[in-house]
PDB file of N, CA and C in Angstrom:
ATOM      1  N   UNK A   1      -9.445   2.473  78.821  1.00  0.00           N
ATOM      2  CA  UNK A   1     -10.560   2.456  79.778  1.00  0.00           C
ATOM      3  C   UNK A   1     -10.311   1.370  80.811  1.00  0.00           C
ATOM      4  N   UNK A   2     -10.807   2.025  82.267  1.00  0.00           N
ATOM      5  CA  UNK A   2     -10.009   0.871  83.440  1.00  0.00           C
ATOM      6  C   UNK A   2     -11.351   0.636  84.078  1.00  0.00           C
ATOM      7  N   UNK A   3     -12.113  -0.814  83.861  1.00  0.00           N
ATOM      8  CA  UNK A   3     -13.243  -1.098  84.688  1.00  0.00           C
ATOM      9  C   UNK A   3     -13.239  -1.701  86.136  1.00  0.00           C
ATOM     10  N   UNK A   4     -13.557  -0.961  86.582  1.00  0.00           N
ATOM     11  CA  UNK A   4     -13.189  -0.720  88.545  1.00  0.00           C
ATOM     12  C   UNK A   4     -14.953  -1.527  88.620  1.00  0.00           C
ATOM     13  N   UNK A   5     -14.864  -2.052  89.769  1.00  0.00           N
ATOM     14  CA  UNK A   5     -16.253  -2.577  89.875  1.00  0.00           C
ATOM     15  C   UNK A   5     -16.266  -2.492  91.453  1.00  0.00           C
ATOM     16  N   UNK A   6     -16.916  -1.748  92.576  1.00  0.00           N
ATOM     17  CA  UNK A   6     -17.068  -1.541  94.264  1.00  0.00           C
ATOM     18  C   UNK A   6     -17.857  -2.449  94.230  1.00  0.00           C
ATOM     19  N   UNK A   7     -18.205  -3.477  95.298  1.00  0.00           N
ATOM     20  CA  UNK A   7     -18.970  -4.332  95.722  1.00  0.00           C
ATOM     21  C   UNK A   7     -18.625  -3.939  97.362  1.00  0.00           C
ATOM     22  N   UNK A   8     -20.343  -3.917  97.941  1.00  0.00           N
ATOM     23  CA  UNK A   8     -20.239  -3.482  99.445  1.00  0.00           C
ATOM     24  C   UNK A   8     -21.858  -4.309  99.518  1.00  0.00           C
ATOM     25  N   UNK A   9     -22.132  -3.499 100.843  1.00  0.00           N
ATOM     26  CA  UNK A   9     -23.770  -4.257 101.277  1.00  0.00           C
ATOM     27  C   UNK A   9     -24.619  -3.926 101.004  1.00  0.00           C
ATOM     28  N   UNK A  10     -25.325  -2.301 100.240  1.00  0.00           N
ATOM     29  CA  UNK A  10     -26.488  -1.897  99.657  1.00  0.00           C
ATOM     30  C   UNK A  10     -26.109  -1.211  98.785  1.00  0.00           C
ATOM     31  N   UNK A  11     -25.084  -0.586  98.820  1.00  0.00           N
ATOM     32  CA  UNK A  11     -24.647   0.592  97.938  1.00  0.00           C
ATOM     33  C   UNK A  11     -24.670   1.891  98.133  1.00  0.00           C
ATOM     34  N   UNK A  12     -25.433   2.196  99.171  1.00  0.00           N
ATOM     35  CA  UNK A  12     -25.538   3.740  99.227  1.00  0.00           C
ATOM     36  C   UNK A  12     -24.640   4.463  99.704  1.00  0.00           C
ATOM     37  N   UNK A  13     -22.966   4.318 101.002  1.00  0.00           N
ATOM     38  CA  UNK A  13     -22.002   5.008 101.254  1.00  0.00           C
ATOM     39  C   UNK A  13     -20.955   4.861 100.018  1.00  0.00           C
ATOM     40  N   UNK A  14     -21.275   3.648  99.486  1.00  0.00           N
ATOM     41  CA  UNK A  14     -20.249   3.073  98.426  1.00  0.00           C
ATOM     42  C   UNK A  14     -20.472   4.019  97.189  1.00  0.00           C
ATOM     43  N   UNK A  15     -21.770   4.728  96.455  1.00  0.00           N
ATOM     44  CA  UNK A  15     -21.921   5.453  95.785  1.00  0.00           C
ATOM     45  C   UNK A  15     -21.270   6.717  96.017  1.00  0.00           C
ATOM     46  N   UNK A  16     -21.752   7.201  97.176  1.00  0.00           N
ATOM     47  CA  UNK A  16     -20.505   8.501  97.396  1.00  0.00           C
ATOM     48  C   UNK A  16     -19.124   8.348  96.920  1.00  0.00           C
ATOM     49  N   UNK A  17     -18.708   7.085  97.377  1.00  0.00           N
ATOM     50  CA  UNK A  17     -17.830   7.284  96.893  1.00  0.00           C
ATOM     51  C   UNK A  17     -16.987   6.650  95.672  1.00  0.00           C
ATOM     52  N   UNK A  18     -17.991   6.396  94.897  1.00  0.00           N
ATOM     53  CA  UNK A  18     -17.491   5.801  93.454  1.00  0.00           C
ATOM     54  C   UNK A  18     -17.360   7.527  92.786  1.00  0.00           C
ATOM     55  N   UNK A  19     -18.580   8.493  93.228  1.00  0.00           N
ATOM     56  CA  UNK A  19     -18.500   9.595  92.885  1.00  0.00           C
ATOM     57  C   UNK A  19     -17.168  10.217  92.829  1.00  0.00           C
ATOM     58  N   UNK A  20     -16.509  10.075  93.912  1.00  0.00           N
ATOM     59  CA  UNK A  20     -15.227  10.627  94.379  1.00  0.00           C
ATOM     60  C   UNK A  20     -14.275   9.823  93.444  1.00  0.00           C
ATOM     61  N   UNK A  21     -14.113   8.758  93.181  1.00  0.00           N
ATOM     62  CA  UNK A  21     -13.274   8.101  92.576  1.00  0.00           C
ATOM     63  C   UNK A  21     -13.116   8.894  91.123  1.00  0.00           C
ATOM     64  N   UNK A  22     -14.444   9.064  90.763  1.00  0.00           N
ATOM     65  CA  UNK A  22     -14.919   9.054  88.804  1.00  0.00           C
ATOM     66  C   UNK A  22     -13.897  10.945  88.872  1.00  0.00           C
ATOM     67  N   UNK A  23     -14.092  11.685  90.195  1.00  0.00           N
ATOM     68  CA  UNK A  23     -13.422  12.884  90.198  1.00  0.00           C
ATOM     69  C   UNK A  23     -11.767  12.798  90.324  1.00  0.00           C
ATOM     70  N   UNK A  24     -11.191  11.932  90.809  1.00  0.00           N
ATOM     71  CA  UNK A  24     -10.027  12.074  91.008  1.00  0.00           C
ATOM     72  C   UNK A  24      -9.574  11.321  90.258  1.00  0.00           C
ATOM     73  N   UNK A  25     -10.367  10.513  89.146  1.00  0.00           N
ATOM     74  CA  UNK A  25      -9.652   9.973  87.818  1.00  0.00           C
ATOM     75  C   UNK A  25     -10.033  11.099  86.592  1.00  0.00           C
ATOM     76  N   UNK A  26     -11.041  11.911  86.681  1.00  0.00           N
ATOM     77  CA  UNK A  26     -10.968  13.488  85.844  1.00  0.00           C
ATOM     78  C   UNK A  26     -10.081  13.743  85.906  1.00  0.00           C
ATOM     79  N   UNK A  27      -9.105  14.486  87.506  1.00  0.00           N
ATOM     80  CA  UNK A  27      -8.305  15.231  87.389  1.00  0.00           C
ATOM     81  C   UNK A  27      -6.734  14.691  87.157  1.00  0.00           C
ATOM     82  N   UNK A  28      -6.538  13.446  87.233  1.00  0.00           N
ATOM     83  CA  UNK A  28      -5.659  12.391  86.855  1.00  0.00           C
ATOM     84  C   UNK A  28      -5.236  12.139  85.104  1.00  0.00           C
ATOM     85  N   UNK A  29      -6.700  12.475  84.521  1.00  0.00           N
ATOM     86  CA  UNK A  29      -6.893  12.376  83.214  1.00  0.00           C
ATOM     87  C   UNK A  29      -7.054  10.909  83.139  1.00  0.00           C
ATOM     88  N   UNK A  30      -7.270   9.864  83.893  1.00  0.00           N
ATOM     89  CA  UNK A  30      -7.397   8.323  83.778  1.00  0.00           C
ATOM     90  C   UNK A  30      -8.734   8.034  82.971  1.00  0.00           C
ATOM     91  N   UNK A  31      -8.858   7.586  81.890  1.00  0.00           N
ATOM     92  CA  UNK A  31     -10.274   7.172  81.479  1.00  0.00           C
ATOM     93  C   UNK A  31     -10.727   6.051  82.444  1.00  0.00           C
ATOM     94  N   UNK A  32     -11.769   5.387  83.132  1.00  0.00           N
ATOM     95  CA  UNK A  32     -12.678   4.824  84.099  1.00  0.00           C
ATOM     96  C   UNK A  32     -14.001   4.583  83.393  1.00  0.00           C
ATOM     97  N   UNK A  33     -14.352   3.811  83.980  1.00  0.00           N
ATOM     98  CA  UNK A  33     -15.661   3.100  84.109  1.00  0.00           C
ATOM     99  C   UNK A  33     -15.789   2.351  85.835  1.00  0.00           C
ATOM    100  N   UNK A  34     -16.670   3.228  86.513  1.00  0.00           N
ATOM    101  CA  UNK A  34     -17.077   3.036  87.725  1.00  0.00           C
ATOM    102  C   UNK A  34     -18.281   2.828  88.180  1.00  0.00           C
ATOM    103  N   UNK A  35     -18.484   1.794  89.112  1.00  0.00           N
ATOM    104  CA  UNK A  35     -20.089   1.228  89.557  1.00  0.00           C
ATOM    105  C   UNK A  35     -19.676   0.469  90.546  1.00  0.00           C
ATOM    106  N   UNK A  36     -21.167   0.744  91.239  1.00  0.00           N
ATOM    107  CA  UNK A  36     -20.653   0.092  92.942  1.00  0.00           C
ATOM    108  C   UNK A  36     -22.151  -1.126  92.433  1.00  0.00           C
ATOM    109  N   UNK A  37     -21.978  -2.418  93.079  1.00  0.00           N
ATOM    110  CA  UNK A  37     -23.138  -3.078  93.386  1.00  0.00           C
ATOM    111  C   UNK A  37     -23.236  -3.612  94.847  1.00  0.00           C
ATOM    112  N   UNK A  38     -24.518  -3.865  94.769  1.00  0.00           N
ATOM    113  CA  UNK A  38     -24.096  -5.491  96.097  1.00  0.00           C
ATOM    114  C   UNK A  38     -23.484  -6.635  96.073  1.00  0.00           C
ATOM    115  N   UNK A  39     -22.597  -6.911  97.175  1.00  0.00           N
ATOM    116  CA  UNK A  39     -21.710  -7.890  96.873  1.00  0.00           C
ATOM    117  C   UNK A  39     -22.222  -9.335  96.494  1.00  0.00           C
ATOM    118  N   UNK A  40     -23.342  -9.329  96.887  1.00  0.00           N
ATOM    119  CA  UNK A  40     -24.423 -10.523  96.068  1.00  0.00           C
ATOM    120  C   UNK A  40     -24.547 -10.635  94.986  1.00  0.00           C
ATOM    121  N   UNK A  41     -24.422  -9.287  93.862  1.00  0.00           N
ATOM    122  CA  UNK A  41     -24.424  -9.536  92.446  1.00  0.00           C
ATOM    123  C   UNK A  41     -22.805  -9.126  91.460  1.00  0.00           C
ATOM    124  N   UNK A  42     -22.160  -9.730  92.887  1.00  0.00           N
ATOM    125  CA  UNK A  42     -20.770 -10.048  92.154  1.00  0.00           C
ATOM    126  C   UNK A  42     -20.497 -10.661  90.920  1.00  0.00           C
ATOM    127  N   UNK A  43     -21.221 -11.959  90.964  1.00  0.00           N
ATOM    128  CA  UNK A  43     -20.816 -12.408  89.945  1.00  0.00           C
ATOM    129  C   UNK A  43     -21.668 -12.526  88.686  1.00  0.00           C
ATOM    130  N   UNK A  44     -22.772 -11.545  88.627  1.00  0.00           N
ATOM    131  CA  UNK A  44     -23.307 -11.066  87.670  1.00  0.00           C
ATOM    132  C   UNK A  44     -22.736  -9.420  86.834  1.00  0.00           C
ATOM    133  N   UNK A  45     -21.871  -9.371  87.475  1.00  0.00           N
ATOM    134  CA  UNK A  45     -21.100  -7.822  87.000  1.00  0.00           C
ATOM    135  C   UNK A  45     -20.594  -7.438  87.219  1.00  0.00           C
ATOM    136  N   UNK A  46     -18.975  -9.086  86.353  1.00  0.00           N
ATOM    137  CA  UNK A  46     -17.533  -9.219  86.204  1.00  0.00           C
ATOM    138  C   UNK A  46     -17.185  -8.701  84.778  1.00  0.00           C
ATOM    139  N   UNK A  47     -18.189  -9.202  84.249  1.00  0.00           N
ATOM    140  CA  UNK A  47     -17.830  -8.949  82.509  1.00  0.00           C
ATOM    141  C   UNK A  47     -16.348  -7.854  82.082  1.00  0.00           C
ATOM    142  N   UNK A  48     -16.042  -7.719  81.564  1.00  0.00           N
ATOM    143  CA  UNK A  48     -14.905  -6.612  81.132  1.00  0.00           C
ATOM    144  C   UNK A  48     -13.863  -5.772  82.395  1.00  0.00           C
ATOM    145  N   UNK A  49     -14.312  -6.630  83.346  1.00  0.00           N
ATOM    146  CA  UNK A  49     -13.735  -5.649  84.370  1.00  0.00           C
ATOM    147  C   UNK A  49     -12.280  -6.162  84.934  1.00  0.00           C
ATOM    148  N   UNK A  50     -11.813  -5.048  85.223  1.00  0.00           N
ATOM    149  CA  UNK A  50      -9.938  -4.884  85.489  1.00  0.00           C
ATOM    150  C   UNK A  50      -9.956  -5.011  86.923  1.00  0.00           C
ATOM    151  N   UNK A  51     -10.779  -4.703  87.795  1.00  0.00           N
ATOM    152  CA  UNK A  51     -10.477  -4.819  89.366  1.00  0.00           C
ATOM    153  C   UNK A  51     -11.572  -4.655  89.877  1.00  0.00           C
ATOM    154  N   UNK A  52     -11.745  -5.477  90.955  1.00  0.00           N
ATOM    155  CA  UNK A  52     -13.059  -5.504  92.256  1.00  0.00           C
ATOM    156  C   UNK A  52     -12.620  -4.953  93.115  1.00  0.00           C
ATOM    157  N   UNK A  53     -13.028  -4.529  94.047  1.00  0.00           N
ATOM    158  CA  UNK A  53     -13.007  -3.684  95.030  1.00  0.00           C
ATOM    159  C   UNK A  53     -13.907  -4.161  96.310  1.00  0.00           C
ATOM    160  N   UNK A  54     -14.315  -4.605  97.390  1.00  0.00           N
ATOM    161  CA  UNK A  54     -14.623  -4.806  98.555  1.00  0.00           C
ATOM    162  C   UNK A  54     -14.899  -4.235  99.663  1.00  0.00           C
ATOM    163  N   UNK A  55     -15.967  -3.454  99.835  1.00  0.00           N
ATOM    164  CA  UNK A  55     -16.002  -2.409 100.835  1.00  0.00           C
ATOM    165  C   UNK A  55     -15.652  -2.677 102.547  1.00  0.00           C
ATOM    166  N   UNK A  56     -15.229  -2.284 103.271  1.00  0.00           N
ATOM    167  CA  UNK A  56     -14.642  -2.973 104.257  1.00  0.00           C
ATOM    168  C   UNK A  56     -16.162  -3.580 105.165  1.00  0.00           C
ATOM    169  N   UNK A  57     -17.004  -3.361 104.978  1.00  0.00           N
ATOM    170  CA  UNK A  57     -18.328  -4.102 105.554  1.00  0.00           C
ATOM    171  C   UNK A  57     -18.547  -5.481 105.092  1.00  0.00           C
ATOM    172  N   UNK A  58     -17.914  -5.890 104.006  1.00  0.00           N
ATOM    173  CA  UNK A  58     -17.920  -7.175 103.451  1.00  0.00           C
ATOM    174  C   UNK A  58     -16.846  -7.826 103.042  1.00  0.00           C
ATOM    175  N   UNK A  59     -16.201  -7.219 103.858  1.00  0.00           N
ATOM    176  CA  UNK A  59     -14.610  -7.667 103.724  1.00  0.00           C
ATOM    177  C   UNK A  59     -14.346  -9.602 103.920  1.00  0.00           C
ATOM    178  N   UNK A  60     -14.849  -9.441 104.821  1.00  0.00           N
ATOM    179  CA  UNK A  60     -15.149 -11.182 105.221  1.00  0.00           C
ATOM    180  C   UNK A  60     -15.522 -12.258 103.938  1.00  0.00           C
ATOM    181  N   UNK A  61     -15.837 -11.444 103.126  1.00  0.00           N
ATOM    182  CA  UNK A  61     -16.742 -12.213 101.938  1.00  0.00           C
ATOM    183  C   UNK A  61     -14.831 -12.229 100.925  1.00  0.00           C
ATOM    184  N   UNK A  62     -13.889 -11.717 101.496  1.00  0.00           N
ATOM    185  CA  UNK A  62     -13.159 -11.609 100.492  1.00  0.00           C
ATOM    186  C   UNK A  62     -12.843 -13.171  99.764  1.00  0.00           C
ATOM    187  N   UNK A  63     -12.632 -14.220 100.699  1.00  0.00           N
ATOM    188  CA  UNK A  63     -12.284 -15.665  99.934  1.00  0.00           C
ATOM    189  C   UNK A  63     -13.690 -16.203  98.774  1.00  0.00           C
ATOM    190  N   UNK A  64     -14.286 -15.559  99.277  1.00  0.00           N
ATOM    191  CA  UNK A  64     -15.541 -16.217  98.041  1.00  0.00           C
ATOM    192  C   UNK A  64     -15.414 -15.383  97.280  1.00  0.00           C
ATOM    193  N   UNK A  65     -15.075 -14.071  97.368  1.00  0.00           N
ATOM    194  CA  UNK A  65     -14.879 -13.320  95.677  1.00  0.00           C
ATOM    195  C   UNK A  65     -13.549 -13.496  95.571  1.00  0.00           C
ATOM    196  N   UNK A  66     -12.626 -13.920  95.970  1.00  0.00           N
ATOM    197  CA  UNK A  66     -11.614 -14.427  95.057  1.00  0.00           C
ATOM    198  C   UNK A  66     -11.682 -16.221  94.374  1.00  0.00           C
ATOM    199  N   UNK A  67     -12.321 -16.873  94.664  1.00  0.00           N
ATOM    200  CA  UNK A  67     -12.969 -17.795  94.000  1.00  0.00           C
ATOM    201  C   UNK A  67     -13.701 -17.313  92.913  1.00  0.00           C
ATOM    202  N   UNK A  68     -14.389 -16.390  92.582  1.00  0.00           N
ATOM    203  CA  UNK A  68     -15.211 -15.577  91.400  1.00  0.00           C
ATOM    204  C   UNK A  68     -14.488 -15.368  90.729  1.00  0.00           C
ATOM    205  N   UNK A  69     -13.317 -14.365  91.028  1.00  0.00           N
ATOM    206  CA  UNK A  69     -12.905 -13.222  90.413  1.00  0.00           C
ATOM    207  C   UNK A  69     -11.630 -13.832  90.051  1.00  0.00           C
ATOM    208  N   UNK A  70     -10.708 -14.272  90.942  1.00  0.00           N
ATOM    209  CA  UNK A  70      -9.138 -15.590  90.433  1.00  0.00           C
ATOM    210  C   UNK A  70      -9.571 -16.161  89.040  1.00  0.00           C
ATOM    211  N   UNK A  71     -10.637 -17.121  89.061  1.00  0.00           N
ATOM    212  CA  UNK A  71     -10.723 -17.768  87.749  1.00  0.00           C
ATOM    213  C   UNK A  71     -10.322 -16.747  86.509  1.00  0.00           C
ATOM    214  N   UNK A  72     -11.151 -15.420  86.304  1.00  0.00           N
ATOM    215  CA  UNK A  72     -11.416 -14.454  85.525  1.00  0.00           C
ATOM    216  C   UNK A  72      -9.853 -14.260  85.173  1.00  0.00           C
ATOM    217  N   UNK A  73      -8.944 -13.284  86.193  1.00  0.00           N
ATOM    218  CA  UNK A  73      -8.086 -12.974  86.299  1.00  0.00           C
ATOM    219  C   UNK A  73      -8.199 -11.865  86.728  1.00  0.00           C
ATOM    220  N   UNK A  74      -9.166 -11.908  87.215  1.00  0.00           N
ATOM    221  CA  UNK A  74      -9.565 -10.257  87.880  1.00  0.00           C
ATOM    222  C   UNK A  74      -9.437 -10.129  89.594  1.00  0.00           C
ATOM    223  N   UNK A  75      -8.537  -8.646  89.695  1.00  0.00           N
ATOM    224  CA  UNK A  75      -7.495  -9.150  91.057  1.00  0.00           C
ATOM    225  C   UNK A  75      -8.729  -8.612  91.753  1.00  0.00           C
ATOM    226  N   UNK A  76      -8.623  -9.187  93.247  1.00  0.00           N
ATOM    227  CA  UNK A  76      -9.692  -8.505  93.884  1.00  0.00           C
ATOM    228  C   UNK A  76      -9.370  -7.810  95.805  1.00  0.00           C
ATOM    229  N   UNK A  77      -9.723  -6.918  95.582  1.00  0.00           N
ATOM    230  CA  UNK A  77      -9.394  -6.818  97.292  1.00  0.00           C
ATOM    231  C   UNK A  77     -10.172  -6.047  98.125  1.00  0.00           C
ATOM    232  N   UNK A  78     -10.041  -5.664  99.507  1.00  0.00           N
ATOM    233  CA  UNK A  78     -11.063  -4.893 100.402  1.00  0.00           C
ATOM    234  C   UNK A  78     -10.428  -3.451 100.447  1.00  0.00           C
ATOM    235  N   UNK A  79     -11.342  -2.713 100.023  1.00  0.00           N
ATOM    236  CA  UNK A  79     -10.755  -1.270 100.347  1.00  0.00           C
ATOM    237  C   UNK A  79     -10.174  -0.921 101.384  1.00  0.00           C
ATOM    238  N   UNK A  80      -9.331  -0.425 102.117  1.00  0.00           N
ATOM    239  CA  UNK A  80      -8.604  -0.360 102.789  1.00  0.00           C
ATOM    240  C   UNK A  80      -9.736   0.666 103.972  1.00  0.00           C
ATOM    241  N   UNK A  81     -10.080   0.483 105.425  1.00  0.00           N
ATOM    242  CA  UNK A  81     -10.880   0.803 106.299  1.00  0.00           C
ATOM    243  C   UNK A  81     -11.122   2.362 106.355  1.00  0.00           C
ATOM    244  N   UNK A  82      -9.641   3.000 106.502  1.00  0.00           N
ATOM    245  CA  UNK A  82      -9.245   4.402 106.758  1.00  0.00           C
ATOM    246  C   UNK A  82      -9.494   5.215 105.621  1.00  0.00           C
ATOM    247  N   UNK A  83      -9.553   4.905 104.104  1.00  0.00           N
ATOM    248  CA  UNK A  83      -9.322   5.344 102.861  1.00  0.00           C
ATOM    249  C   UNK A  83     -11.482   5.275 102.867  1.00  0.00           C
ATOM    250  N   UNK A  84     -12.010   4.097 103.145  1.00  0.00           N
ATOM    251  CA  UNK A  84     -13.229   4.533 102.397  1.00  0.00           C
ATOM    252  C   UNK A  84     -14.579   5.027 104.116  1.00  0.00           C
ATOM    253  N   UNK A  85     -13.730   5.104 105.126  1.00  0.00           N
ATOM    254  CA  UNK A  85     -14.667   6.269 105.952  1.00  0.00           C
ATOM    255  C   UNK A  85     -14.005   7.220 105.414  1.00  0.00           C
ATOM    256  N   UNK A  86     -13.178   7.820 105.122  1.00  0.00           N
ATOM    257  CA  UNK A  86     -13.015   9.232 105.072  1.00  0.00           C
ATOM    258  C   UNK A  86     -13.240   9.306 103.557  1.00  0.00           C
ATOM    259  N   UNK A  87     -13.586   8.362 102.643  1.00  0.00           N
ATOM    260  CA  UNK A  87     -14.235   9.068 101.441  1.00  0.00           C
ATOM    261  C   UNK A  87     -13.425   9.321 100.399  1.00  0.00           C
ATOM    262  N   UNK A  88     -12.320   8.771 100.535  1.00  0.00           N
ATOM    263  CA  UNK A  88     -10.708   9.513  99.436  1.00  0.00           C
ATOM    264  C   UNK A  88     -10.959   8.639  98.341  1.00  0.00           C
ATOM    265  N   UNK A  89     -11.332   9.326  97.673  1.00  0.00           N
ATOM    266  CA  UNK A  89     -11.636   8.790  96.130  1.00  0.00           C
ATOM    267  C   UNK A  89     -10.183   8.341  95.718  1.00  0.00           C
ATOM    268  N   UNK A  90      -9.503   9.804  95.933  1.00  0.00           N
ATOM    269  CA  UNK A  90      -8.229   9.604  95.283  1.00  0.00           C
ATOM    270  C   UNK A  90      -7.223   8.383  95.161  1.00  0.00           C
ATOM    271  N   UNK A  91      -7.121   7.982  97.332  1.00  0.00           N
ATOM    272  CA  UNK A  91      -6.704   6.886  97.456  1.00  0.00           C
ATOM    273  C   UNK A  91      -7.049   5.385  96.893  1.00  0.00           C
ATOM    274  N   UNK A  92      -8.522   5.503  97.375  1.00  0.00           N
ATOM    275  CA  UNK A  92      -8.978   3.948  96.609  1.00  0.00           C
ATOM    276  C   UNK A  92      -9.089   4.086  94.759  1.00  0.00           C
ATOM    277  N   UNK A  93      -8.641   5.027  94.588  1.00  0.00           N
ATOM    278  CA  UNK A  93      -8.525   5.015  92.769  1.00  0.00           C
ATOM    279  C   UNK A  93      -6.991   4.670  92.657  1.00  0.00           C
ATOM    280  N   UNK A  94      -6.299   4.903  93.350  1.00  0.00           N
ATOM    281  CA  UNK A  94      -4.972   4.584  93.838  1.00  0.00           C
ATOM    282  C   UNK A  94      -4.124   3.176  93.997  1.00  0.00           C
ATOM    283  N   UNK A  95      -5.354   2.310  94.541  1.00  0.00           N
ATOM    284  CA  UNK A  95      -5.089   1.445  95.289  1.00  0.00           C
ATOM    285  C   UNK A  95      -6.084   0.646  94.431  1.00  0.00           C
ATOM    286  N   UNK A  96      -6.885   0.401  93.496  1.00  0.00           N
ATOM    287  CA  UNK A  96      -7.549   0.011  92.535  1.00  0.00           C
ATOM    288  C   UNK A  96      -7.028  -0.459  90.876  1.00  0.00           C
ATOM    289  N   UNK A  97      -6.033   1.263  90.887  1.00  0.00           N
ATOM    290  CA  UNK A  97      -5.072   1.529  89.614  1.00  0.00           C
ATOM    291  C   UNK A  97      -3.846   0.288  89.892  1.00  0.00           C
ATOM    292  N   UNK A  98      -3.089   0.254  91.443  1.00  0.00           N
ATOM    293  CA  UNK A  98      -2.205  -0.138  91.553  1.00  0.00           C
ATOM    294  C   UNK A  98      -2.292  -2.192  91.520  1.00  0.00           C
ATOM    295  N   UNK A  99      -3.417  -2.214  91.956  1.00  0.00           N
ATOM    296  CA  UNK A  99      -3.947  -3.996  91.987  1.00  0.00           C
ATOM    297  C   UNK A  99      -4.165  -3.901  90.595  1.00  0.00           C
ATOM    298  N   UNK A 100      -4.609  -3.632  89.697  1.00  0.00           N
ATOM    299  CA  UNK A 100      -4.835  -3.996  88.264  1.00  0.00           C
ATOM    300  C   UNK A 100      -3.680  -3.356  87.257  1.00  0.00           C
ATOM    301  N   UNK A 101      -2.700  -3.403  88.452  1.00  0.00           N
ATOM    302  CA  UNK A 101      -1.378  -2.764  87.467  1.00  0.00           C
ATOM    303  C   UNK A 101      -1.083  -2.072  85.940  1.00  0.00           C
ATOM    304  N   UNK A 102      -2.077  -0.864  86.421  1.00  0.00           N
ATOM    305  CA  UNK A 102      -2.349   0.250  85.169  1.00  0.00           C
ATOM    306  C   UNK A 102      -1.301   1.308  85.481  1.00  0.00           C
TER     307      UNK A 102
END
């Protein structure tokens, strides 16, 4: 089981596409555990988790969640701009799998 954790600014484009993610780790056969929060309750819901994720709206915030998330050992980065407007689950499951070197 690979705990992916999205952090963005309310959650609601970011849910679409955690949706998309949880589908293109079905058809992958990847077991997952996926949830988007606000990037405000980052550091209330690190627990067990393999990789953060950064929606590119809060990308700026990336040096303070790697202060969070470094200690842990939990890698962290901004979704890549092009991958989460167009919604590609596939990619940012991709690029999620590949930072937490699964």
């Amino acid at each position: 089981m690979i705990k992916i954790r999205l952090f963005c600014a309310a959650g609601m484009s970011t849910s679409l596409l955690v949706n998309k993610m949880k589908d293109a780790a079905k058809a992958k056969g990847v077991d997952v555990d996926i949830e988007a929060f606000p990037e405000g309750q980052m550091d209330k819901n690190l627990d067990g988790v393999d990789v953060a994720l950064l929606g590119p709206q809060v990308g700026y915030t990336l040096p303070k969640a790697k202060k969070v998330c470094e200690p842990k050992g939990i890698p962290v980065d901004v979704i890549p701009m092009v991958d989460y407007g167009m919604m590609n689950g596939q990619k940012v499951l991709d690029f999620a799998l590949k930072l937490a070197n699964k």
